[in-house]
Protein backbone atom coordinates (compact mmCIF):
# COMPACT_ATOMS: atom_id res chain seq x y z
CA UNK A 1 112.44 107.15 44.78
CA UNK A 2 112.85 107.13 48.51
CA UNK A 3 110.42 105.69 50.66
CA UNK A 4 108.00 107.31 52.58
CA UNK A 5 109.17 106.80 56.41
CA UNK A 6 106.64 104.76 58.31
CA UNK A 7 105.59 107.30 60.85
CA UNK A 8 104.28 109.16 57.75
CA UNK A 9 102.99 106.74 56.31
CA UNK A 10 100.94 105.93 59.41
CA UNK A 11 100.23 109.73 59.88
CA UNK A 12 98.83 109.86 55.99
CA UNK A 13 96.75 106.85 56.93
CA UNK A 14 95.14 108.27 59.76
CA UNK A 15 94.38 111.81 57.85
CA UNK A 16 92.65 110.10 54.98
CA UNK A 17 90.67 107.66 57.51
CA UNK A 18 89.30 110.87 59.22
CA UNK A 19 88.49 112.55 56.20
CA UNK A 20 86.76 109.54 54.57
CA UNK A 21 84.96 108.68 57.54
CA UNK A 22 83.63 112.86 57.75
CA UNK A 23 82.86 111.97 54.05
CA UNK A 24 80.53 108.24 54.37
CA UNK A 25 78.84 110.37 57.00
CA UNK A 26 76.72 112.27 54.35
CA UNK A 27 75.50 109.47 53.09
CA UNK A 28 72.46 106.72 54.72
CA UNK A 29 74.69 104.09 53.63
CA UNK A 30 78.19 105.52 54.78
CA UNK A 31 78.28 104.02 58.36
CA UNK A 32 77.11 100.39 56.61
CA UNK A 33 79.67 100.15 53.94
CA UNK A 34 82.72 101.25 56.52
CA UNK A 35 81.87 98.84 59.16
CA UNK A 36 80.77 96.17 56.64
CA UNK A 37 83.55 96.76 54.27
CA UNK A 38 86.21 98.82 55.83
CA UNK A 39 86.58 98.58 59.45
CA UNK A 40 87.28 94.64 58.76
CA UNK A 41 90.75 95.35 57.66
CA UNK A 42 91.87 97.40 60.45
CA UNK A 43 90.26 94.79 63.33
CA UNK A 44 92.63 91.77 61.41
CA UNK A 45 95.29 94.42 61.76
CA UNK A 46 94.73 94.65 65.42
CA UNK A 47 94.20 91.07 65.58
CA UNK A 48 97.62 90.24 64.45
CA UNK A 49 99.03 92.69 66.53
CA UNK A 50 98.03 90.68 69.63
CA UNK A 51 98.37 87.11 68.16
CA UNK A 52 101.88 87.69 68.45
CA UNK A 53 101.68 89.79 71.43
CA UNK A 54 102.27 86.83 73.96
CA UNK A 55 105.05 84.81 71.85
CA UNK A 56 107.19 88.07 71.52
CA UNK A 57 106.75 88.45 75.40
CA UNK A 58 107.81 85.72 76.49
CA UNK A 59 110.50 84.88 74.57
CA UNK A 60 111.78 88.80 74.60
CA UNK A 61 111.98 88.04 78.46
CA UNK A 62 113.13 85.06 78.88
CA UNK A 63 115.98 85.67 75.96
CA UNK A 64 116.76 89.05 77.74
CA UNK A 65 117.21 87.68 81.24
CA UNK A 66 119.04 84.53 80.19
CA UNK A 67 121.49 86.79 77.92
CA UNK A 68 122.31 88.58 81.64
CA UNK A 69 124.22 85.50 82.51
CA UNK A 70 124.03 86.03 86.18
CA UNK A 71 121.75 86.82 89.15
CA UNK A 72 123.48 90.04 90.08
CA UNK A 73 122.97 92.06 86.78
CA UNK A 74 119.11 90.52 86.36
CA UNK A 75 118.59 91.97 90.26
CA UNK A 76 120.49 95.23 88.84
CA UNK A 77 117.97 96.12 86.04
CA UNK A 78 114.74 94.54 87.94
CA UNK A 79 114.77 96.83 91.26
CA UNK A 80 115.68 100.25 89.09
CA UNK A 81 112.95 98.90 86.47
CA UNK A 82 110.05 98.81 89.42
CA UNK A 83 111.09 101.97 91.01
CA UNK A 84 110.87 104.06 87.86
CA UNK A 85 107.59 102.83 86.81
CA UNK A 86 106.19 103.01 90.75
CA UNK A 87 107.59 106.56 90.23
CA UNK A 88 106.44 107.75 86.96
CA UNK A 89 102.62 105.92 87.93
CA UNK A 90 102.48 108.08 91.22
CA UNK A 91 103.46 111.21 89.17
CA UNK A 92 100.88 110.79 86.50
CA UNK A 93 98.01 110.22 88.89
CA UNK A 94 99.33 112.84 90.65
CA UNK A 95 99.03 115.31 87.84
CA UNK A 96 95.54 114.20 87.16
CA UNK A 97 94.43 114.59 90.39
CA UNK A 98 96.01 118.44 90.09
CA UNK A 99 94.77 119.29 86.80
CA UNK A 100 91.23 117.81 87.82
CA UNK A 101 90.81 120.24 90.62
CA UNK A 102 91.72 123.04 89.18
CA UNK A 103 89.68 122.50 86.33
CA UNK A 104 86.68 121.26 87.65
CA UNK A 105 85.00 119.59 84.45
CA UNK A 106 82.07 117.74 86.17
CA UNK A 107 81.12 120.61 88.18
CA UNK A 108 79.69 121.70 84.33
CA UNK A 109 77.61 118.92 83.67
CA UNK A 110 73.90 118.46 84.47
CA UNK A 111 72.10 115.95 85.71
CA UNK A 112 69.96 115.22 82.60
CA UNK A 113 73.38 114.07 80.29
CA UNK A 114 74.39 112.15 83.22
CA UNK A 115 70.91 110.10 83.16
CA UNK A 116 71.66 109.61 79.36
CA UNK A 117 74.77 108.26 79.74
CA UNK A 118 73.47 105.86 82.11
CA UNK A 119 70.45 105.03 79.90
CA UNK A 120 72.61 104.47 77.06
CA UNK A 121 75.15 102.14 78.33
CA UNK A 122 73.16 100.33 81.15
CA UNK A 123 72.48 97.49 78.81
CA UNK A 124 76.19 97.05 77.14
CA UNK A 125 76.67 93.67 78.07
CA UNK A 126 80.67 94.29 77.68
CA UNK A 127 80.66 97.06 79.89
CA UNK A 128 78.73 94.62 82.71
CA UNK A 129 80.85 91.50 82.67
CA UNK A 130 83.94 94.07 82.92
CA UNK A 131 82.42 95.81 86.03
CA UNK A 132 81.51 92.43 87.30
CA UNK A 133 84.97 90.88 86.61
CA UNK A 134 86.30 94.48 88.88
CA UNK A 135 84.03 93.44 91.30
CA UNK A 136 84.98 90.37 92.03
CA UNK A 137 88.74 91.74 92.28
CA UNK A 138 88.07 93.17 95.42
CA UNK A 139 88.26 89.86 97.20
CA UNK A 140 91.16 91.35 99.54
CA UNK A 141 94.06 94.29 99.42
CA UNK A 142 96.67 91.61 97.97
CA UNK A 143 93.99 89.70 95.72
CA UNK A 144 96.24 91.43 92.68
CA UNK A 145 99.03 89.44 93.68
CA UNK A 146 96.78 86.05 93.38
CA UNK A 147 96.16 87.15 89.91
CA UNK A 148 99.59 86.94 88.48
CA UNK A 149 100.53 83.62 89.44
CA UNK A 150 99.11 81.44 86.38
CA UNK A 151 96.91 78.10 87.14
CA UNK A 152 97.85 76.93 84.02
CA UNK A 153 100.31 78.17 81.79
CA UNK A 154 98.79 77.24 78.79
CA UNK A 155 95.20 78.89 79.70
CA UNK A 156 97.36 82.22 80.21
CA UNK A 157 99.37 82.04 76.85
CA UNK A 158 96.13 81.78 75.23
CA UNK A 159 94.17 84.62 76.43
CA UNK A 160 96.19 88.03 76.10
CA UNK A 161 94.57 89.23 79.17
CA UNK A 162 96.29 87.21 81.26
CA UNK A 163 99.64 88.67 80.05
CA UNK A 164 101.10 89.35 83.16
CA UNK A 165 100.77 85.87 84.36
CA UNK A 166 102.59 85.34 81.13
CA UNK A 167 105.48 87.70 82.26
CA UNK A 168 105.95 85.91 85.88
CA UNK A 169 106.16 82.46 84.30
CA UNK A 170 109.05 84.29 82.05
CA UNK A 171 110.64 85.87 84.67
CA UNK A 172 110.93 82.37 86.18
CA UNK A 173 111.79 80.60 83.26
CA UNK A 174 114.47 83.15 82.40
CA UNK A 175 115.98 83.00 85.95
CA UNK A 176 115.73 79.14 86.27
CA UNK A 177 117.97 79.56 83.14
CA UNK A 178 120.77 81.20 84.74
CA UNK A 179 120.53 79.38 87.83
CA UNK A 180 121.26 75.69 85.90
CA UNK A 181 124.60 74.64 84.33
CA UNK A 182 125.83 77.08 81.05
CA UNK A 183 125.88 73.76 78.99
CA UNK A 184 122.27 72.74 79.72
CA UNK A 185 120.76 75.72 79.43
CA UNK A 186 122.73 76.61 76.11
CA UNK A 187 120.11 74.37 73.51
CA UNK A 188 117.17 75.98 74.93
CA UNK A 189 118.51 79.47 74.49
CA UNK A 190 119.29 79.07 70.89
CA UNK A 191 115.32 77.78 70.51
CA UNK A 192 114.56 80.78 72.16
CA UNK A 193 116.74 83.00 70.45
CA UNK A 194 115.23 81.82 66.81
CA UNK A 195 111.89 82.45 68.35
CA UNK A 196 112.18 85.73 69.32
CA UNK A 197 114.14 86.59 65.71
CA UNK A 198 110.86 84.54 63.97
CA UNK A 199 108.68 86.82 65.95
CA UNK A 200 110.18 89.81 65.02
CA UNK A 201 110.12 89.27 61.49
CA UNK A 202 106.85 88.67 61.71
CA UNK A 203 106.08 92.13 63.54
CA UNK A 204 108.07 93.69 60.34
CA UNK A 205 105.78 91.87 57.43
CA UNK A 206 102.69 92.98 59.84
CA UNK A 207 103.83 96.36 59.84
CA UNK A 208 103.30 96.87 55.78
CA UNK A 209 99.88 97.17 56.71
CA UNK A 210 100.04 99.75 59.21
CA UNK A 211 98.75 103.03 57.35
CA UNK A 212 96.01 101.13 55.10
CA UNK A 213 94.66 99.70 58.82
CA UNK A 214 94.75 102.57 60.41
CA UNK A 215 92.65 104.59 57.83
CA UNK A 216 90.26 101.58 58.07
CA UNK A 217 90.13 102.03 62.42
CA UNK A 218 89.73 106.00 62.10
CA UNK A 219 87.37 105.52 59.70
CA UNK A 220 85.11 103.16 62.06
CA UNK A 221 85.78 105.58 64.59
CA UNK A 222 84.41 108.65 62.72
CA UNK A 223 81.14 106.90 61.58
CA UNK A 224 80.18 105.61 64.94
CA UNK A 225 80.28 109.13 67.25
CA UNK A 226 77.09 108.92 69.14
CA UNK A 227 75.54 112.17 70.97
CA UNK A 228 77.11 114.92 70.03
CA UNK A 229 76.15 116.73 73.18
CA UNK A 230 77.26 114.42 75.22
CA UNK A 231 80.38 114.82 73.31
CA UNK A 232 80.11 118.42 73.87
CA UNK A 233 79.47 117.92 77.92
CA UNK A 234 82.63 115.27 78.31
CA UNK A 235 85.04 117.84 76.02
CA UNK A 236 86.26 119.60 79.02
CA UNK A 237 87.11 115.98 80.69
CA UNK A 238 88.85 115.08 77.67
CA UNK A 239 91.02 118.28 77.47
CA UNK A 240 92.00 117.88 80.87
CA UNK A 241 93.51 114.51 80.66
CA UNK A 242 95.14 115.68 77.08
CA UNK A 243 96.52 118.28 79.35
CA UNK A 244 97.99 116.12 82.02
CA UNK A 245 99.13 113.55 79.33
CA UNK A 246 101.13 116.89 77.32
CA UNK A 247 103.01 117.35 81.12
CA UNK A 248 103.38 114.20 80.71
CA UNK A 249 105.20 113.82 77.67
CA UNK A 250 107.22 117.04 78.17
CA UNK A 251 108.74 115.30 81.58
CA UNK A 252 109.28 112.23 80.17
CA UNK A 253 111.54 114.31 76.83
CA UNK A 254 112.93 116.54 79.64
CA UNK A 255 113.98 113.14 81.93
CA UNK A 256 115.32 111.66 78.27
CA UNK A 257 117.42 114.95 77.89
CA UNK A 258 119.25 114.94 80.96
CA UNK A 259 119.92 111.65 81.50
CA UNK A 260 120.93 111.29 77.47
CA UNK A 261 121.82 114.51 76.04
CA UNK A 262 119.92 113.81 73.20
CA UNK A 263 117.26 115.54 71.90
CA UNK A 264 113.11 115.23 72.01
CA UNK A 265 112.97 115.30 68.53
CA UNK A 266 115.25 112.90 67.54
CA UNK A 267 113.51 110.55 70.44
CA UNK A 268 110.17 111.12 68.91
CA UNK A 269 111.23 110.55 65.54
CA UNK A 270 112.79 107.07 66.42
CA UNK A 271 109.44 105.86 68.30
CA UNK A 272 106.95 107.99 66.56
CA UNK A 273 105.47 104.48 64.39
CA UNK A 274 104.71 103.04 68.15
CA UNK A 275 103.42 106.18 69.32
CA UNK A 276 100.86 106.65 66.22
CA UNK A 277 99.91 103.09 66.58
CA UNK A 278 99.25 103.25 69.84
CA UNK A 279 96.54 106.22 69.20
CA UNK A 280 95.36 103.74 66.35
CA UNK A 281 94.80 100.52 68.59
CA UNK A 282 94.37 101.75 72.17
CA UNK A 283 96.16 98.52 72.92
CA UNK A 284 99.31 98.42 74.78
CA UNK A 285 99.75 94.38 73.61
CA UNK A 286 99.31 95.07 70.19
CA UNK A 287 101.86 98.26 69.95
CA UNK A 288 104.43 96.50 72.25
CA UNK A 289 106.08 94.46 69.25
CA UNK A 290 106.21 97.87 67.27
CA UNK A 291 108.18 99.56 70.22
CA UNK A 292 110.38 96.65 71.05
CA UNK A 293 111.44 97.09 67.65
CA UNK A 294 111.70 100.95 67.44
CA UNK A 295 113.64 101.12 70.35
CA UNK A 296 116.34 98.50 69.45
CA UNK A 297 116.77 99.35 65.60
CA UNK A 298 116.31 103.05 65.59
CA UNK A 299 116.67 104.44 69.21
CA UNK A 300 120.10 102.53 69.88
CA UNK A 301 118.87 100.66 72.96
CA UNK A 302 120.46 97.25 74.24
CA UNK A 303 118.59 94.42 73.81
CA UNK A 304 119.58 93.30 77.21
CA UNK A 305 117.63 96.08 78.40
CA UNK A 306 114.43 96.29 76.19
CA UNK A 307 113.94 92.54 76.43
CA UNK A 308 112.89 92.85 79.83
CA UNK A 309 111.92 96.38 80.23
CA UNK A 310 109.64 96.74 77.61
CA UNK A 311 107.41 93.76 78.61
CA UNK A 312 107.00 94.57 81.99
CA UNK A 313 106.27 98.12 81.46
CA UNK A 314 103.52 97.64 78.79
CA UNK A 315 101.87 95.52 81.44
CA UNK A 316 102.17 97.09 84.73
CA UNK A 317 103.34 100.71 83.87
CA UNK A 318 100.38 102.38 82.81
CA UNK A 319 100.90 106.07 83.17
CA UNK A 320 98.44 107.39 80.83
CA UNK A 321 95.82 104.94 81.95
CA UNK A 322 96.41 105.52 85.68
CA UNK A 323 96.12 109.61 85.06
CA UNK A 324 92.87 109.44 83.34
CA UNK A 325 91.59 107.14 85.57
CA UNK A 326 92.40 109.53 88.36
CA UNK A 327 90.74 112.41 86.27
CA UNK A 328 87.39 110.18 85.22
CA UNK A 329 86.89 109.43 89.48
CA UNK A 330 87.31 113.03 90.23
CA UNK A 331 84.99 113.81 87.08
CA UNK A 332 82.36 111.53 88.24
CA UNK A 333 82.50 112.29 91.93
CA UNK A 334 81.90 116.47 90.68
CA UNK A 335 79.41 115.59 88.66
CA UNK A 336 77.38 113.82 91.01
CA UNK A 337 77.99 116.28 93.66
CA UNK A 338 79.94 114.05 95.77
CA UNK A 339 81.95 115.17 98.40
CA UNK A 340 85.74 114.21 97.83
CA UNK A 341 88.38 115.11 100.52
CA UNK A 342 91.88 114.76 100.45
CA UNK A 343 91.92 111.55 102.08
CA UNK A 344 89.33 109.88 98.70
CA UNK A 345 91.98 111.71 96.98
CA UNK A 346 94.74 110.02 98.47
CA UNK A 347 93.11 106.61 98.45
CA UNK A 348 92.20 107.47 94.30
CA UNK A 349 96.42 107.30 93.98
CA UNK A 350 97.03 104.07 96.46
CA UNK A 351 94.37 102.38 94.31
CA UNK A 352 95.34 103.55 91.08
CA UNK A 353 99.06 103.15 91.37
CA UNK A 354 97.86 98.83 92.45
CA UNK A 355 95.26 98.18 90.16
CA UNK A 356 97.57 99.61 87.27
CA UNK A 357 99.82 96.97 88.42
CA UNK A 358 97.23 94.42 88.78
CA UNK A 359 94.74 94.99 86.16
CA UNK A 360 96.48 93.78 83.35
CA UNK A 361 95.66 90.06 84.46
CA UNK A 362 92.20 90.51 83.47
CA UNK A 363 90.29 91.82 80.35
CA UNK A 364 89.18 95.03 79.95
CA UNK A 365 92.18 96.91 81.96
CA UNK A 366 90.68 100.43 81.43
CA UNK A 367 87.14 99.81 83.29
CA UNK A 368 88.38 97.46 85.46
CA UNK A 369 91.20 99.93 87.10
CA UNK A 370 88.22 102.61 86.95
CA UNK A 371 85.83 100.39 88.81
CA UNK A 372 88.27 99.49 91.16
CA UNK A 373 89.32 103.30 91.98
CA UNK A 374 85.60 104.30 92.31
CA UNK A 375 84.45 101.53 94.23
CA UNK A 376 87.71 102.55 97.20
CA UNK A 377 86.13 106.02 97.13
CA UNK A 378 82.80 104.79 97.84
């Protein structure tokens, strides 16, 4: 019997997690036994995911740029890597910022849900440190910058929030590599080349327990909706950045089409696995082994390429995060009746388009980038 392809697989998981969360709703004891006896299974999932989140960086990176074997082709891939994802970030705010006008969703909400939401998570002691930790970003305009360079590489290869400290002591490595004699160099690549084929075996036995962990994270998810009218009072917000994120997609498949000739469907198929993980997790870190993988085996694309692309782009090229970030200032500044002109607007994409970039050097990305956009808008 043929096996069920993954994507399915995942897909089936995420059905039946829905539906048995809607079902331990009915009962008093529902919630208890999911989060007790459920949810468990799909936080060790996640927790896997990023344990080897930082190995398969770096050595991705530093095996991809020391495979380049000179200066010229690294510089080559590096400048047309930046550009696209400075161009792709500015284009996704962008089309928040459109779709956010025009659809006004916080000129709907009152007052009174706005003093609940602020009642409800003015003592979530998560949600403070990351608004301090934004906070004391704003030391200076290039204070980003300061946060990539690592103190101590150890300290950042321990803590998966200080990935992209990780990725410029790669980058480094990786050159240094190409820059030293061929003969020298040689017994450190084959280490790292046995690393990074370790690693992804690893991200293939991890991967057996994709569907059973992602019924267990939509089931958590189902039994712990708060307020439904506050659910009802954010669902215009939330359709407006699925709308941007649709444009999104469709320019992204349109961009793969012309530049390829292949089709959307045969591109979604090949990376759907990453794509319905990513919805699982909301972690970029803990899908990134999942698409390196994808996009090699399935999607034909050269190592060479992915090694270094990848990496970098789950770090600093945050599309979807930078357009809903975008959308949630606008939302907030409507809802509080506060005046925004073109020039907040313009400063919303400047900010945005930098703190997606430097954000990923400290935990909790998402309300960190949103702290720093609404605190350059006043």
């Amino acid at each position: 019997m043929k096996r069920l392809p993954l994507h399915w697989q995942i897909i089936t998981g995420m059905a039946a997690g829905i539906l048995f969360g809607l079902l331990m709703t009915n009962f008093k004891w529902g919630a208890n036994f999911v989060s007790d006896w459920i949810a468990p299974f799909g936080t060790i999932f996640i927790r896997l995911l990023k344990l080897i989140a930082i190995p398969i960086i770096f050595t991705s990176l530093v095996k991809g740029i020391s495979d380049l074997k000179d200066i010229a082709s690294f510089r080559h891939i590096g400048i047309h890597t930046i550009l696209i994802y400075t161009g792709t970030t500015v284009m996704a705010i962008t089309i928040g910022l459109l779709l956010v006008n025009t659809l006004r969703p916080g000129s709907g909400v009152s007052q009174e849900t706005i003093d609940e939401l602020t009642q409800t998570y003015a003592a979530d002691a998560s949600l403070t440190s990351n608004i301090q930790t934004a906070t004391q970003q704003q030391e200076g305009p290039l204070s980003f910058l300061v946060e990539m360079v690592p103190e101590n590489i150890f300290a950042a290869l321990g803590n998966n929030g200080l990935m992209l400290q990780v990725i410029v002591f790669a980058i480094a490595f990786g050159i240094c590599m190409l820059l030293i004699d061929a003969v020298k160099a040689s017994p450190v690549s084959r280490l790292i080349d046995g690393l990074n084929a370790v690693v992804l075996k690893m991200v293939d036995l991890i991967m057996l327990m994709a569907p059973f962990a992602v019924f267990a994270l939509l089931a958590q998810i189902v039994v712990s909706y708060g307020s439904m009218e506050i659910l009802q009072k954010l669902l215009i917000y939330g359709l407006t950045v699925v709308i941007g994120l649709t444009v999104m997609i469709v320019l992204y498949l349109l961009i793969i089409y012309l530049t390829t000739g292949r089709s959307p469907r045969w591109f979604l198929n090949g990376i759907a696995p990453a794509q319905l993980l990513a919805f699982s997790t909301s972690s970029s870190a803990a899908t990134l082994p999942v698409t390196m993988e994808r996009v090699t085996e399935h999607l034909g694309v050269d190592n060479e390429v992915s090694s270094f692309v990848l990496p970098v782009g789950a770090t600093i090229n945050m599309d979807g995060t930078s357009l809903y970030q975008a959308v949630a200032a606008v939302f907030i500044a409507q809802a509080l009746h506060f005046p925004l002109e073109f020039s907040g607007q313009l400063t919303i994409v400047l900010t945005a388009l930098l703190a997606s970039i430097g954000s990923a050097a400290v935990p909790g990305a998402g309300m960190v980038m949103l702290v720093i956009v609404l605190e350059s808008i006043g």
